[in-house]
Protein backbone atom coordinates (compact mmCIF):
# COMPACT_ATOMS: atom_id res chain seq x y z
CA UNK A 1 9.56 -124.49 241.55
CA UNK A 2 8.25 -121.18 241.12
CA UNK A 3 8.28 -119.56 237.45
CA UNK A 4 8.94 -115.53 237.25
CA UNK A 5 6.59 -113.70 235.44
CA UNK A 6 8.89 -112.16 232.79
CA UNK A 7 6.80 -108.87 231.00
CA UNK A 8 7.06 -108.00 227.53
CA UNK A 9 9.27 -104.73 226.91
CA UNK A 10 7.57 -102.10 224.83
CA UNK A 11 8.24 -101.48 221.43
CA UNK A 12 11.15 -99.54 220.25
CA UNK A 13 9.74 -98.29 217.04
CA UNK A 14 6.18 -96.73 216.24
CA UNK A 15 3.77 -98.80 213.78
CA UNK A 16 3.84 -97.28 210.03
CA UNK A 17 0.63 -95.93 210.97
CA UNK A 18 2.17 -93.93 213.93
CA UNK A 19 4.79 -92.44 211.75
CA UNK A 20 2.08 -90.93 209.34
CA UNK A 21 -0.27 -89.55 212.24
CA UNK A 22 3.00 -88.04 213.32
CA UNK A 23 4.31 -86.52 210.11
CA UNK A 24 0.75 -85.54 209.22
CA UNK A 25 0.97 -83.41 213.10
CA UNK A 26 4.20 -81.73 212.02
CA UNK A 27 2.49 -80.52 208.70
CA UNK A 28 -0.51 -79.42 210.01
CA UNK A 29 0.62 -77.69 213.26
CA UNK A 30 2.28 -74.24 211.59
CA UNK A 31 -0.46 -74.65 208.88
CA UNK A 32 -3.00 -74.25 211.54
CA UNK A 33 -1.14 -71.66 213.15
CA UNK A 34 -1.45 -69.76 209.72
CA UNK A 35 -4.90 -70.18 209.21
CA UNK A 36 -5.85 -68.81 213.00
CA UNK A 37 -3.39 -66.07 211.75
CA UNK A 38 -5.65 -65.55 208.64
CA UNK A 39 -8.79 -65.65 210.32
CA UNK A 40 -7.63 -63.26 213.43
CA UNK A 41 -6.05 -60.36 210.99
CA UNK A 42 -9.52 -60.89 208.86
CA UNK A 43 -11.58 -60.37 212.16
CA UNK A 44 -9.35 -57.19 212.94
CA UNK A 45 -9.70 -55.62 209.76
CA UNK A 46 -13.75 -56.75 209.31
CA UNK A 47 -14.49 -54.63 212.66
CA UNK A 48 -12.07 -51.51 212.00
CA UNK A 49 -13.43 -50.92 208.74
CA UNK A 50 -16.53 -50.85 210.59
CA UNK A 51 -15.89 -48.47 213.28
CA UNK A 52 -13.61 -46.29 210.87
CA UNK A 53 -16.65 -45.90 208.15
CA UNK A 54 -19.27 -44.86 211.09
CA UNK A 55 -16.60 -42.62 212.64
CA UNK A 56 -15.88 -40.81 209.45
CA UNK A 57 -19.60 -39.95 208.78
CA UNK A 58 -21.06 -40.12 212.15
CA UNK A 59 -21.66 -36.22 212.01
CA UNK A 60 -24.20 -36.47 209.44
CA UNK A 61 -26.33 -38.65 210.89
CA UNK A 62 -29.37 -37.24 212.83
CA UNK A 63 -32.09 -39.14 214.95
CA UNK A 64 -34.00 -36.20 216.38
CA UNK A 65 -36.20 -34.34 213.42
CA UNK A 66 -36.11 -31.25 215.39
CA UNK A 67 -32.04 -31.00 214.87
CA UNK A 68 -32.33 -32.14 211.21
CA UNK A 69 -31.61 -29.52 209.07
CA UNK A 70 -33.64 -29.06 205.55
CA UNK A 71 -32.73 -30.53 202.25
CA UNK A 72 -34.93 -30.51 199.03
CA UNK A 73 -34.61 -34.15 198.46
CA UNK A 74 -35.13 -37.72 200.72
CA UNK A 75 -33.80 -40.53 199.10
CA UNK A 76 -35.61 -43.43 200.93
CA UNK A 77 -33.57 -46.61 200.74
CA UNK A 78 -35.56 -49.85 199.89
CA UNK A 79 -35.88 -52.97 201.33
CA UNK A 80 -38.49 -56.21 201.19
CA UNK A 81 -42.02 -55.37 202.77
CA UNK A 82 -41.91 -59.08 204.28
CA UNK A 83 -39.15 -61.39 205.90
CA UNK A 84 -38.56 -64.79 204.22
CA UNK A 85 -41.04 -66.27 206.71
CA UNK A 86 -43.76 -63.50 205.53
CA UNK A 87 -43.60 -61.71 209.10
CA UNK A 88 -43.38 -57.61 208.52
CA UNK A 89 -40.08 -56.72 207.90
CA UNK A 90 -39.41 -53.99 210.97
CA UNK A 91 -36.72 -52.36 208.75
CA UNK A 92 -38.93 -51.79 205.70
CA UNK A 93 -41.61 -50.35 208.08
CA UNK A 94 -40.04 -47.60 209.85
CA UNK A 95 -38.37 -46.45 206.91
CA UNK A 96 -41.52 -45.42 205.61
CA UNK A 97 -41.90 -43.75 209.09
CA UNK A 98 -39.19 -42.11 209.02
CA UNK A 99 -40.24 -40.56 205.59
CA UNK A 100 -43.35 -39.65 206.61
CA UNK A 101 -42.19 -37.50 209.49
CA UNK A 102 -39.93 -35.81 206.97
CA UNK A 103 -42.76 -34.94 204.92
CA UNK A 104 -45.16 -34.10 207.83
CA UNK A 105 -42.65 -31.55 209.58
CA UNK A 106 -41.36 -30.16 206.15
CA UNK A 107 -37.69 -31.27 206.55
CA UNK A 108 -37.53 -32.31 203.05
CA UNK A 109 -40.16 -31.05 199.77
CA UNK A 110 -39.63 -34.60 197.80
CA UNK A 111 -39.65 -38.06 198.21
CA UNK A 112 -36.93 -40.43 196.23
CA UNK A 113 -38.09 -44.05 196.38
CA UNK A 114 -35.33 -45.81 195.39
CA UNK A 115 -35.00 -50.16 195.45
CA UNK A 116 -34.80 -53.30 193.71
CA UNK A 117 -37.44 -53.85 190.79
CA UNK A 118 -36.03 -57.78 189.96
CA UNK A 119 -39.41 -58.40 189.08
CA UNK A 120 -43.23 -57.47 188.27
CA UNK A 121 -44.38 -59.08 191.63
CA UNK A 122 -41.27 -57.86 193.56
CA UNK A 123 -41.00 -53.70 193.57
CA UNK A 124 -39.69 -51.91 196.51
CA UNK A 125 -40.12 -48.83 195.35
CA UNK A 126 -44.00 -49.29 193.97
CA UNK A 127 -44.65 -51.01 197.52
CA UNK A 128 -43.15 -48.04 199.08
CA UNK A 129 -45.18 -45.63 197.01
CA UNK A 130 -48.45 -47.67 197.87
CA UNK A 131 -47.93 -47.96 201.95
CA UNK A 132 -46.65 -44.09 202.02
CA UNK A 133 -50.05 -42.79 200.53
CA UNK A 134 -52.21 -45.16 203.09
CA UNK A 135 -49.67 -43.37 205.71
CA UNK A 136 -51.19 -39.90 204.13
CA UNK A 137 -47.92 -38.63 202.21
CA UNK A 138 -49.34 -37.49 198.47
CA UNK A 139 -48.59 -39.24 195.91
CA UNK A 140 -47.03 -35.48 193.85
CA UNK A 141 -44.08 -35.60 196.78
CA UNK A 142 -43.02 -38.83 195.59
CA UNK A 143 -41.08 -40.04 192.60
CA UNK A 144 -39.91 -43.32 192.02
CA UNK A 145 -36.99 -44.97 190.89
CA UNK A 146 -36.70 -48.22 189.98
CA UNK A 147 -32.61 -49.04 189.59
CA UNK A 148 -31.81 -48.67 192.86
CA UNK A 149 -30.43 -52.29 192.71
CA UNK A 150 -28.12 -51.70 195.49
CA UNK A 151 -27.26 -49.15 197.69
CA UNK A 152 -24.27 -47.57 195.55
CA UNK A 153 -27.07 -47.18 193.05
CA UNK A 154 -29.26 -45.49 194.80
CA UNK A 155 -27.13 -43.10 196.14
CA UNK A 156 -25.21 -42.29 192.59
CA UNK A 157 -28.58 -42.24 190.78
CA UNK A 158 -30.11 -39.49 193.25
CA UNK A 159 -27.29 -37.03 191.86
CA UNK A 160 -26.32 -38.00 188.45
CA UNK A 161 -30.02 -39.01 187.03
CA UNK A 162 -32.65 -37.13 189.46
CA UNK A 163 -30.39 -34.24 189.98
CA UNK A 164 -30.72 -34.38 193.74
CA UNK A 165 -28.03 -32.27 194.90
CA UNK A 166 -28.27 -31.90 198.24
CA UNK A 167 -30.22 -35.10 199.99
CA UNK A 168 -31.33 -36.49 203.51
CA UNK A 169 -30.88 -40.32 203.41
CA UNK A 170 -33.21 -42.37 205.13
CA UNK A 171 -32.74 -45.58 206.28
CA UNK A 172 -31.57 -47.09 209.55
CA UNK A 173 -27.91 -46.11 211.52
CA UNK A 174 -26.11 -48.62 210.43
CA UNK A 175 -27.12 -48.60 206.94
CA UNK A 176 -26.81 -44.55 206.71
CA UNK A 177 -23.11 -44.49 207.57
CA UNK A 178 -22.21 -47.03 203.99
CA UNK A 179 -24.28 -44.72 201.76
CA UNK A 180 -23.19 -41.46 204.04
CA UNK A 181 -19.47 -42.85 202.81
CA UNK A 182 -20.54 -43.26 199.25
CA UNK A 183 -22.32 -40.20 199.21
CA UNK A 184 -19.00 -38.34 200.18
CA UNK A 185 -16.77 -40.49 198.09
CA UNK A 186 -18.58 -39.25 195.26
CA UNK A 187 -18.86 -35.46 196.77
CA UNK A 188 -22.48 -35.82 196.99
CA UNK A 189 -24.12 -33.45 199.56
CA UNK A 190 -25.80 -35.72 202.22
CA UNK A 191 -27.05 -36.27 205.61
CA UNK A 192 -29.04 -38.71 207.02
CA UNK A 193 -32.72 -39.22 208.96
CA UNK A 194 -32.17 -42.29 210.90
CA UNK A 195 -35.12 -44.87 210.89
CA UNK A 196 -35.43 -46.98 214.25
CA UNK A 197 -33.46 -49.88 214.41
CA UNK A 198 -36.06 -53.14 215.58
CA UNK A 199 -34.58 -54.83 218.41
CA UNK A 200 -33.57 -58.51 218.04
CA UNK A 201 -32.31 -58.39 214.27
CA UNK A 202 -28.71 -58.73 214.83
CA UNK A 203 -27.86 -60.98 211.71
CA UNK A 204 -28.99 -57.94 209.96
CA UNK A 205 -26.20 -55.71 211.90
CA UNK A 206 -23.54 -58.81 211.63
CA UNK A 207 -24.12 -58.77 207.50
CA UNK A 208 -23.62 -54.80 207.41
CA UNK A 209 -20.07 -55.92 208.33
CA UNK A 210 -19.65 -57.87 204.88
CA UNK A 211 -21.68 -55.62 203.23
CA UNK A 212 -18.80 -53.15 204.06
CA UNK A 213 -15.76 -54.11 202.66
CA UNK A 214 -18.36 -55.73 199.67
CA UNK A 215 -18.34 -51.36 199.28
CA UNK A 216 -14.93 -50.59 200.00
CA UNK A 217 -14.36 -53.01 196.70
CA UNK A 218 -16.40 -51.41 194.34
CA UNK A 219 -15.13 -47.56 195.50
CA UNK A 220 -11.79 -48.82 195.11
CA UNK A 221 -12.68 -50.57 191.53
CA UNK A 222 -14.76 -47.76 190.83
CA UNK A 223 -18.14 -49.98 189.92
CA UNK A 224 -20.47 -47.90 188.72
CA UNK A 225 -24.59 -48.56 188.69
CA UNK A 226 -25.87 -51.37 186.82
CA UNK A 227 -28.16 -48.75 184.90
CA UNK A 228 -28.09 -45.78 184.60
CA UNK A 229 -29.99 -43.86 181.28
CA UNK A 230 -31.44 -40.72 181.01
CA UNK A 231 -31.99 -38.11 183.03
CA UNK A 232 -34.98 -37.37 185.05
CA UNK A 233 -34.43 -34.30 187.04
CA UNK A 234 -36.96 -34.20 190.30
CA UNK A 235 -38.93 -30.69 190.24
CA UNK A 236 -36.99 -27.70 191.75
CA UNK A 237 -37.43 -26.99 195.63
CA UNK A 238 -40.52 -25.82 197.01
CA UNK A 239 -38.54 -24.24 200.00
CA UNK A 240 -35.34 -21.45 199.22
CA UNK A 241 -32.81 -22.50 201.65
């Protein structure tokens, strides 16, 4: 006598532990559609602020010397001398270039160096002072300062405690167009000489894009520089405009 092979019907009802995977699913499903909401509208507005600061400014931003009109005053934005991994820092270097050309084709009478001076063996603007005479700029075209802690610093300090009305900023494209937005913020007369950009440094380029609404903060909360003191006034122009 043959016996049928009888099979086992499946169970009606989930484990406990299939009941929580599956509440758990519900919860986190419109929760995760939130978040990818979050991060989407934060991408949006990250990259319009962006474009909308460089397309607001863009006009005062020159990369040929022979277009750039004259202005009494550089105001040469700081950075390290050497990457973390003691390699030159590109950025740092052709600042400095940048100045010198200014110098050398009389587009501006006086140099501002203005940086970070955290400590005695890290000065931006003393190492920019040193490398600019071995690149032949005298040292009576150059005046330090020493507060320019960030770049809202810098740029405020040029007016309010050097007296430097009407300035050329140098520094590279992307980092002209935040202080160009400052600068006009605070109605400060500006333009800018833009320093090459070195090729493969984007993290640089990708930070800028923090480093924006980081700026859009402090304008709005009106943050002023961390020092400011007394005045210095730079000498008057060599050149009548």
């Amino acid at each position: 006598m043959l016996l049928k092979k009888t099979s086992t019907p499946p169970p009606t009802t989930l484990p406990a532990h299939g009941h929580r995977c599956m509440s758990i699913c519900r919860f986190l499903s419109p929760a995760l559609k939130y978040v990818a909401f979050f991060l989407s509208f934060f991408a949006i507005l990250v990259l319009l602020t962006d474009q909308l600061i460089g397309f607001y400014v863009r006009k005062n931003i020159y990369d040929d010397i022979n277009a750039l009109p004259h202005r009494p005053y550089a105001l040469v934005l700081g950075t390290s001398r050497y990457f973390s991994d003691n390699s030159l820092n590109l950025f740092y270097y052709n600042r400095l270039l940048a100045a010198q050309q200014l110098i050398k084709n009389n587009k501006v009478d006086y140099l501002l160096l203005s940086g970070d001076n955290r400590t005695p063996q890290y000065n931006e603007p003393r190492n920019m002072f040193y490398d600019l005479r071995k690149l032949g700029v005298n040292s009576e075209f150059m005046y330090l300062d020493f507060a320019g802690f960030r770049t809202l610093d810098s740029v405020i300090r040029a007016k309010t405690i050097f007296h430097a009305n009407s300035i050329t900023i140098v520094s590279q494209k992307f980092h002209c167009e935040r202080a160009l937005f400052i600068a006009q913020y605070y109605n400060i007369d500006a333009i800018c000489y833009a320093a090459e950009y070195p090729s493969e440094h984007y993290g640089v380029r990708v930070r800028e894009f923090f480093a924006r609404l980081y700026m859009i903060w402090d304008l709005l909360t009106e943050k002023g520089p961390y020092f400011l003191g007394e005045s210095e006034p730079l000498p008057p122009p060599l050149m009548v405009e």
